[in-house]
N, C-alpha and C. Protein backbone atom coordinates (compact mmCIF):
# COMPACT_ATOMS: atom_id res chain seq x y z
N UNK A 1 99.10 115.74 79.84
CA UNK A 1 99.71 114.47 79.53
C UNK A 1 98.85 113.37 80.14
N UNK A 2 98.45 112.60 79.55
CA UNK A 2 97.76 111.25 79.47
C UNK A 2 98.60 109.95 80.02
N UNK A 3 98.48 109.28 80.96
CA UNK A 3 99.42 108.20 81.19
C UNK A 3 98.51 106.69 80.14
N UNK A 4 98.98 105.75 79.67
CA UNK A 4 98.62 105.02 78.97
C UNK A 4 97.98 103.97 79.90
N UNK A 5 96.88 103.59 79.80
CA UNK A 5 96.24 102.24 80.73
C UNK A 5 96.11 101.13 79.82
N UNK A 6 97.17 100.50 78.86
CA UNK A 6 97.18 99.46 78.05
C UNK A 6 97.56 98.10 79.34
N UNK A 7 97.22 97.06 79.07
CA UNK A 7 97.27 95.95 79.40
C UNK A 7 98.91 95.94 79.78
N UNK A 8 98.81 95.87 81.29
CA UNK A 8 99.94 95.44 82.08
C UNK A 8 100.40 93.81 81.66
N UNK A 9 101.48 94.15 81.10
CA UNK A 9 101.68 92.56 80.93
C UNK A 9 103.71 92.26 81.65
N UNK A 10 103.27 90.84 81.83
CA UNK A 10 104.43 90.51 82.00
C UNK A 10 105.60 89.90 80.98
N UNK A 11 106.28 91.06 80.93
CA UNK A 11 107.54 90.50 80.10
C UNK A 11 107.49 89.20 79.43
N UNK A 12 108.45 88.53 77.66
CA UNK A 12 108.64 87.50 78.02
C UNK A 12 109.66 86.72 78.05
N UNK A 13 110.53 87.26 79.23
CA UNK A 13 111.83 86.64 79.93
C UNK A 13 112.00 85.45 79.80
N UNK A 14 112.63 84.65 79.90
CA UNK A 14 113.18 83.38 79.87
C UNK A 14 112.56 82.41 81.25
N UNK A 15 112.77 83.84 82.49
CA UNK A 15 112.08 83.12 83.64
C UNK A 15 110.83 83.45 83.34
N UNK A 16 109.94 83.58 83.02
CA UNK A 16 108.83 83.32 82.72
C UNK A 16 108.46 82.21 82.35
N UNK A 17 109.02 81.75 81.43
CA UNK A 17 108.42 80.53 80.95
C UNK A 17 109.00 79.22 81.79
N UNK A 18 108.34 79.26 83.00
CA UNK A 18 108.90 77.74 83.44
C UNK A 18 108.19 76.28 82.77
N UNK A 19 108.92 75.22 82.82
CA UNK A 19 108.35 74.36 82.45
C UNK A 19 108.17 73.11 82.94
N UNK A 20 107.45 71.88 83.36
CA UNK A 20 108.03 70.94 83.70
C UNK A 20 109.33 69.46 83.43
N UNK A 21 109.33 68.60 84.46
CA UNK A 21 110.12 67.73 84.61
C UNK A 21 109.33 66.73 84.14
N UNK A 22 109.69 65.43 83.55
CA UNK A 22 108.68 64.26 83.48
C UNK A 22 109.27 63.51 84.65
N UNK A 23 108.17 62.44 85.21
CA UNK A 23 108.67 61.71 86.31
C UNK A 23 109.83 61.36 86.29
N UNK A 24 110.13 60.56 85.27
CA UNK A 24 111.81 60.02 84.78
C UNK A 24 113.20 60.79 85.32
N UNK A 25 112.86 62.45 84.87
CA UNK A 25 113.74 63.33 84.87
C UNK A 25 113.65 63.73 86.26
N UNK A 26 112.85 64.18 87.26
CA UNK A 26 112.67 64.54 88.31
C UNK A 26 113.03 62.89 89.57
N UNK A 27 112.82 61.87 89.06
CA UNK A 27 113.75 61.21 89.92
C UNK A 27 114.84 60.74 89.63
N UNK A 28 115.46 61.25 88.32
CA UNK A 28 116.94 61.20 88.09
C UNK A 28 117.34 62.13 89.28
N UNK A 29 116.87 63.57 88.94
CA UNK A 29 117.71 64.62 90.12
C UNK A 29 117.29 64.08 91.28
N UNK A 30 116.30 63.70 92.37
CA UNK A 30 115.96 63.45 93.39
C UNK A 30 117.12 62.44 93.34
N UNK A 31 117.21 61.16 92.70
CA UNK A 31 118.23 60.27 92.67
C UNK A 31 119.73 61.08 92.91
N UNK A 32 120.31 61.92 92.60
CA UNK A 32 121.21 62.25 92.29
C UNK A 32 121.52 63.29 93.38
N UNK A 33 120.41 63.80 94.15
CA UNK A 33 120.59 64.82 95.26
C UNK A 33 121.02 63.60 96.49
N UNK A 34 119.85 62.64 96.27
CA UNK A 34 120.24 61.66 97.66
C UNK A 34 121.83 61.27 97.67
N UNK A 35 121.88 60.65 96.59
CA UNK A 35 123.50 60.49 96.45
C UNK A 35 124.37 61.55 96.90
N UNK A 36 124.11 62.88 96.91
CA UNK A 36 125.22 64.11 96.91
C UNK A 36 125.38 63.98 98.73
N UNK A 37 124.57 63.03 99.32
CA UNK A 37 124.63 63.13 100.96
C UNK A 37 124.70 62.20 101.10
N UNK A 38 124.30 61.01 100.97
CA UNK A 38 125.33 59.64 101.07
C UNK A 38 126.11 58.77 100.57
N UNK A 39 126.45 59.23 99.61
CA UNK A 39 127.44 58.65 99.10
C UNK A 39 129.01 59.11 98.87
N UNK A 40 128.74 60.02 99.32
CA UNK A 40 130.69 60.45 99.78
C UNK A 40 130.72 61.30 98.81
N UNK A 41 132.08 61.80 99.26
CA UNK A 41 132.32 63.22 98.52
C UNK A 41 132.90 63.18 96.75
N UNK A 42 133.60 61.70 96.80
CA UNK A 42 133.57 61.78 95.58
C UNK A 42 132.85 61.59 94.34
N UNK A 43 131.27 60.80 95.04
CA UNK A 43 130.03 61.10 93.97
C UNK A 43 130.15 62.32 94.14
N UNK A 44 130.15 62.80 95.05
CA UNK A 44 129.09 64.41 95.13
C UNK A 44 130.30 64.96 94.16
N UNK A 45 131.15 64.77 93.66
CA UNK A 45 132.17 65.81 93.02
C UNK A 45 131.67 65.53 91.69
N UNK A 46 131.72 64.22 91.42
CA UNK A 46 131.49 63.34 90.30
C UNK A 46 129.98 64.11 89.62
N UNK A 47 128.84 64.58 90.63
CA UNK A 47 127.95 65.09 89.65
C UNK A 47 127.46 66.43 90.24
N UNK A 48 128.56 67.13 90.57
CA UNK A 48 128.87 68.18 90.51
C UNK A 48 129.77 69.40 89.21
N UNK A 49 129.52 70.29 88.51
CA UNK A 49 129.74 71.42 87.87
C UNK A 49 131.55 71.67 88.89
N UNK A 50 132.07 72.00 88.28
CA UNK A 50 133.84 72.22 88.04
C UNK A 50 133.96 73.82 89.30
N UNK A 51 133.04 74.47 88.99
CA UNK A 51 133.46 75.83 89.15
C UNK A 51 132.03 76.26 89.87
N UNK A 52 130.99 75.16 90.76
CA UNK A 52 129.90 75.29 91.36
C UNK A 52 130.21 76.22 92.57
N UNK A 53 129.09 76.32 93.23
CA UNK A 53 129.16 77.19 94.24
C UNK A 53 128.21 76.49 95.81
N UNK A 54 128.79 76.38 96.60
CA UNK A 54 127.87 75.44 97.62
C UNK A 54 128.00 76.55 99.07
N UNK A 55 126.61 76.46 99.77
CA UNK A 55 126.67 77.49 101.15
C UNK A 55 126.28 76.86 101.96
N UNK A 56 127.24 76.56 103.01
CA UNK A 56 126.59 75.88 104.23
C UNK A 56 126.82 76.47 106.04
N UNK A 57 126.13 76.43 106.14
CA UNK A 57 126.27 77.27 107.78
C UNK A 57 127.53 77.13 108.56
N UNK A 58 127.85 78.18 108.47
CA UNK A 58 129.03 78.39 109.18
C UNK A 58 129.79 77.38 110.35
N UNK A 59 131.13 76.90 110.73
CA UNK A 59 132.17 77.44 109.46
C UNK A 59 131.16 75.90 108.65
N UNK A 60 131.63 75.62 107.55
CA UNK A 60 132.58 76.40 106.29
C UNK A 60 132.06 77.32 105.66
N UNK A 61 130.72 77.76 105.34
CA UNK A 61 130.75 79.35 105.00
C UNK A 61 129.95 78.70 103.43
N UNK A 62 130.58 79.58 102.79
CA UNK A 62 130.72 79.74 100.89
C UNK A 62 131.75 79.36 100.54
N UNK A 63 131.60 78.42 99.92
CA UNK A 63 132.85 77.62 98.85
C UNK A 63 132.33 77.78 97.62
N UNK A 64 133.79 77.10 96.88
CA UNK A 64 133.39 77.55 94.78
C UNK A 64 134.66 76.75 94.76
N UNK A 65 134.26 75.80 93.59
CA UNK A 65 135.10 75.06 92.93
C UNK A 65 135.87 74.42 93.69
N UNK A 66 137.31 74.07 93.78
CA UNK A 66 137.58 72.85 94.42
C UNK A 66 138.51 72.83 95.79
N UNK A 67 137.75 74.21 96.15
CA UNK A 67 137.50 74.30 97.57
C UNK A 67 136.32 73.92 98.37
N UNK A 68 135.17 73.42 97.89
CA UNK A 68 134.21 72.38 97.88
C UNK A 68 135.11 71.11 99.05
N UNK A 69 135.54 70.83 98.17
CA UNK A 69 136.13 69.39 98.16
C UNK A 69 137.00 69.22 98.86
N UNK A 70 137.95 70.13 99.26
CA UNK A 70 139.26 70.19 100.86
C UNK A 70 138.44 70.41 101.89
N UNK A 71 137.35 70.84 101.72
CA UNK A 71 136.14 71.28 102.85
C UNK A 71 134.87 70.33 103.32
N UNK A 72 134.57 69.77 102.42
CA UNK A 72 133.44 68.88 102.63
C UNK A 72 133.84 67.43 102.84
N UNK A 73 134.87 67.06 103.23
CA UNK A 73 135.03 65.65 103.52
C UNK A 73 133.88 64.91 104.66
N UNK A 74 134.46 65.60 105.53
CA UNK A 74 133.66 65.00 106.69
C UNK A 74 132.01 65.56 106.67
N UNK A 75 131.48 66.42 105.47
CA UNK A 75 130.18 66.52 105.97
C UNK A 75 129.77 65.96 104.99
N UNK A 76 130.01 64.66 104.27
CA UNK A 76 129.11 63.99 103.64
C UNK A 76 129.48 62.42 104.21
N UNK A 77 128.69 61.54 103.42
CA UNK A 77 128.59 60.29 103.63
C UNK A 77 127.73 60.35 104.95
N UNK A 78 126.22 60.55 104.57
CA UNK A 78 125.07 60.74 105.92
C UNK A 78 125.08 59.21 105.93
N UNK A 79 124.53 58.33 106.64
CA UNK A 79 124.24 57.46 106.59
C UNK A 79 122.77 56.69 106.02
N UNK A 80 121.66 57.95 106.48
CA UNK A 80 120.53 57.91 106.06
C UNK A 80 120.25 59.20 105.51
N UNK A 81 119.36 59.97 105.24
CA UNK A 81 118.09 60.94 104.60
C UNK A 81 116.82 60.83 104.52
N UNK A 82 115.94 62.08 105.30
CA UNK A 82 115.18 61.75 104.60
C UNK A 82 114.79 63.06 104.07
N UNK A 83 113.93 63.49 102.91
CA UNK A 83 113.76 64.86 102.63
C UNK A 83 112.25 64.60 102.12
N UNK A 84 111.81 65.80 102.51
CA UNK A 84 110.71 66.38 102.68
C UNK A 84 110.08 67.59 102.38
N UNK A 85 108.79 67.79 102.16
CA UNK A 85 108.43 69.33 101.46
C UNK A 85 109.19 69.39 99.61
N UNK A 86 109.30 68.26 99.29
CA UNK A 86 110.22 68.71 98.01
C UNK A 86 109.35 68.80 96.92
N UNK A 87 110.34 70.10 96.25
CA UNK A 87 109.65 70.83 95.43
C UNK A 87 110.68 71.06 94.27
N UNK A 88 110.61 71.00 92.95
CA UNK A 88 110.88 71.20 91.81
C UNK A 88 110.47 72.53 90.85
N UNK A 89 111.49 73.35 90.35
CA UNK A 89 111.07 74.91 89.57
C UNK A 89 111.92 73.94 88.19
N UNK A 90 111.61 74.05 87.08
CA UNK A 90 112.51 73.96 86.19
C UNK A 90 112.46 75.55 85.10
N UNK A 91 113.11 75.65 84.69
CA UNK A 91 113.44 76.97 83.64
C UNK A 91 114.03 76.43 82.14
N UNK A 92 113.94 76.33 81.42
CA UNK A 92 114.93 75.78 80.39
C UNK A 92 115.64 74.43 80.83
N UNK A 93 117.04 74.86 80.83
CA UNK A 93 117.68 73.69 80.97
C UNK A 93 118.37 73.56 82.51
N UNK A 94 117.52 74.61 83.46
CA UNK A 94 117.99 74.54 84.97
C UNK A 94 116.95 73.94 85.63
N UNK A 95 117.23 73.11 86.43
CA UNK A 95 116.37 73.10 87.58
C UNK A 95 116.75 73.11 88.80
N UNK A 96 115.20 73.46 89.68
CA UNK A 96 116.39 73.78 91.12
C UNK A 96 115.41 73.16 92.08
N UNK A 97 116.09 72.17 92.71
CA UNK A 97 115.22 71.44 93.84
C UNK A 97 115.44 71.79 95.51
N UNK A 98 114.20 72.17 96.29
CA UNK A 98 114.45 72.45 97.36
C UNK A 98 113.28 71.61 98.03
N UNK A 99 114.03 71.44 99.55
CA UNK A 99 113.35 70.59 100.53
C UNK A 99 114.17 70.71 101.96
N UNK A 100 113.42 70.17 102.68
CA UNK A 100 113.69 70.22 104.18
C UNK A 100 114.26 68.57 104.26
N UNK A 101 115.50 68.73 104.94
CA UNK A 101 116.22 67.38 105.33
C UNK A 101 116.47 67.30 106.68
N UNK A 102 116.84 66.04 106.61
CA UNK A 102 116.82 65.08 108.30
C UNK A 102 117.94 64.21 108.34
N UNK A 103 119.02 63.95 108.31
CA UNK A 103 120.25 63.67 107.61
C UNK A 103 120.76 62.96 109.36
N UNK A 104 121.42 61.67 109.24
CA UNK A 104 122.02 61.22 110.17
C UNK A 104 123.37 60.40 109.62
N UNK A 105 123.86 60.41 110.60
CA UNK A 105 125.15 59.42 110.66
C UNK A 105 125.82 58.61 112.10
N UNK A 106 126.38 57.94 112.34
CA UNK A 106 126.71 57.64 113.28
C UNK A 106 127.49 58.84 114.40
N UNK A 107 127.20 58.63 115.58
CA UNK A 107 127.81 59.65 116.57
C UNK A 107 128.05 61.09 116.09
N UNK A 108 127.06 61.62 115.57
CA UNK A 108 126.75 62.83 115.28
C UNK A 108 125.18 63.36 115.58
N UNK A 109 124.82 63.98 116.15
CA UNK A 109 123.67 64.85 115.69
C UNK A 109 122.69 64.73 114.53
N UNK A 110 121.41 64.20 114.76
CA UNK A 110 120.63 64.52 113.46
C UNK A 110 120.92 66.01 113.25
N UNK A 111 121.12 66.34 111.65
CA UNK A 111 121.32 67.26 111.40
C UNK A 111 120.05 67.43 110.62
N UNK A 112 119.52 68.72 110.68
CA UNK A 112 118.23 69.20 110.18
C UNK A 112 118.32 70.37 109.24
N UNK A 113 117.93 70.94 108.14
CA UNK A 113 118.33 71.27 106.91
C UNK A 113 117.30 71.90 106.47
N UNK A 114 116.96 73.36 105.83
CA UNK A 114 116.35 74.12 104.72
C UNK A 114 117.32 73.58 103.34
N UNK A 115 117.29 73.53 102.03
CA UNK A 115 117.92 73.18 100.98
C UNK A 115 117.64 73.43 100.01
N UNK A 116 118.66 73.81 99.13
CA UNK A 116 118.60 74.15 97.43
C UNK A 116 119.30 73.92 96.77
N UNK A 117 119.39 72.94 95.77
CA UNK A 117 120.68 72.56 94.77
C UNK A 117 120.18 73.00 93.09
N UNK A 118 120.68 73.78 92.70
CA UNK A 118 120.58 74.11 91.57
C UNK A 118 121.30 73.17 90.58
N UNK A 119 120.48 72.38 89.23
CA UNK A 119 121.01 71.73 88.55
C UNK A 119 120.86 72.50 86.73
N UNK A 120 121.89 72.15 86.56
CA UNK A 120 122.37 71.96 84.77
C UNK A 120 121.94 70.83 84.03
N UNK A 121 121.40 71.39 82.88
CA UNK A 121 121.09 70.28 82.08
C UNK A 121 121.91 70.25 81.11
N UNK A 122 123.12 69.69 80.89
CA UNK A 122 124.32 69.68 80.33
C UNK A 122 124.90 68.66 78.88
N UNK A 123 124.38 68.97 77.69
CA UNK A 123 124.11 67.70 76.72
C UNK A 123 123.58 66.65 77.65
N UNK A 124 122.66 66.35 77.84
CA UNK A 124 121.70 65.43 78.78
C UNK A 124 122.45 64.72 80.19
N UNK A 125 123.29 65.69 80.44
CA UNK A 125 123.40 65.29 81.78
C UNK A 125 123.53 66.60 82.89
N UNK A 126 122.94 65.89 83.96
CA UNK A 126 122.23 66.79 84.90
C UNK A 126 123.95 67.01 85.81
N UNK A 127 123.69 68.53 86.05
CA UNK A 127 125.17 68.63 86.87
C UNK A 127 124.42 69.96 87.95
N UNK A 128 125.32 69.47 89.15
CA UNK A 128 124.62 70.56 90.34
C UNK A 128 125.81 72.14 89.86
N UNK A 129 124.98 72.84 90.37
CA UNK A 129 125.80 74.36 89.59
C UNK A 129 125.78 75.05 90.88
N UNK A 130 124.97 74.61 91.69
CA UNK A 130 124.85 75.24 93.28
C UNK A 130 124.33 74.71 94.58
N UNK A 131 124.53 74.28 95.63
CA UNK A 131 123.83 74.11 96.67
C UNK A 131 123.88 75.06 97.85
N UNK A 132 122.76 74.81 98.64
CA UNK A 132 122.74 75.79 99.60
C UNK A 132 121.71 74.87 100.55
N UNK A 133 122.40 75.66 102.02
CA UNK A 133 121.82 74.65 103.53
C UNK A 133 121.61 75.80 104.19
N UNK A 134 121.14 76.03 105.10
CA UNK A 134 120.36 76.58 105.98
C UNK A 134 119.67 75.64 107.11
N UNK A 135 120.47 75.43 108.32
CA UNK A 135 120.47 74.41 109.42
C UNK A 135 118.79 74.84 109.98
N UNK A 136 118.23 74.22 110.46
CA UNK A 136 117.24 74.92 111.48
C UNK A 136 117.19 73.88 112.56
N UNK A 137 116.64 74.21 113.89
CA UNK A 137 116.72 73.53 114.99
C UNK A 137 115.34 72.86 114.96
């Protein structure tokens, strides 16, 4: 028996084919991430997905849907941001932006941040479908 040495190729999956953002579109979401941290929880609901999924370092843990929102009061409305290292994957009609944040507010702790918010491209509007934090010191 002969094993076949034909051209290793890669699949062609859907994730394969990534594609880009035009400037426009990529500072809509950058626009729209800053907002999800200072501007209070009810933007962040407002362009947020119904049935999303958000992870943030313990407590509160993993939330989904609109347990989000009995939970995240007090950890939004930063006062400032700044984010950094940011980086853009798009796939079709997802994209997912990650970066390192620096997030302050009054009489709290700079809070310091690994990050990922997964967005929907939803009849042309962008909706977060996931976020995720990862604190670092």
């Amino acid at each position: 028996m002969t094993a076949s040495t034909g051209n290793a190729r890669t699949p062609p999956h859907a994730a394969h084919k990534s594609g880009t953002l035009s400037p426009r579109e990529q500072g809509v979401l950058w626009d729209l991430e800053e907002h999800f941290w200072t501007s209070g929880a009810d933007n962040a609901r407002a362009t947020t997905a119904t049935n999303a999924v958000m992870i943030f370092p313990y407590p509160p843990g993993i939330l989904q849907g609109d347990h989000i929102w009995t939970k995240l009061r007090e950890r939004t409305g930063w006062r400032s941001i700044v984010m950094a290292e940011r980086r853009v994957t798009r796939c079709r009609d997802i994209a997912i932006l990650t970066y390192r944040v620096s997030a302050e507010k009054p009489d709290v702790p700079i809070y310091k941040a690994l990050c990922a918010s997964t967005y929907l491209n939803d009849d042309d509007r962008w909706l977060r479908i996931s976020h995720q934090q990862t604190s670092v010191a």
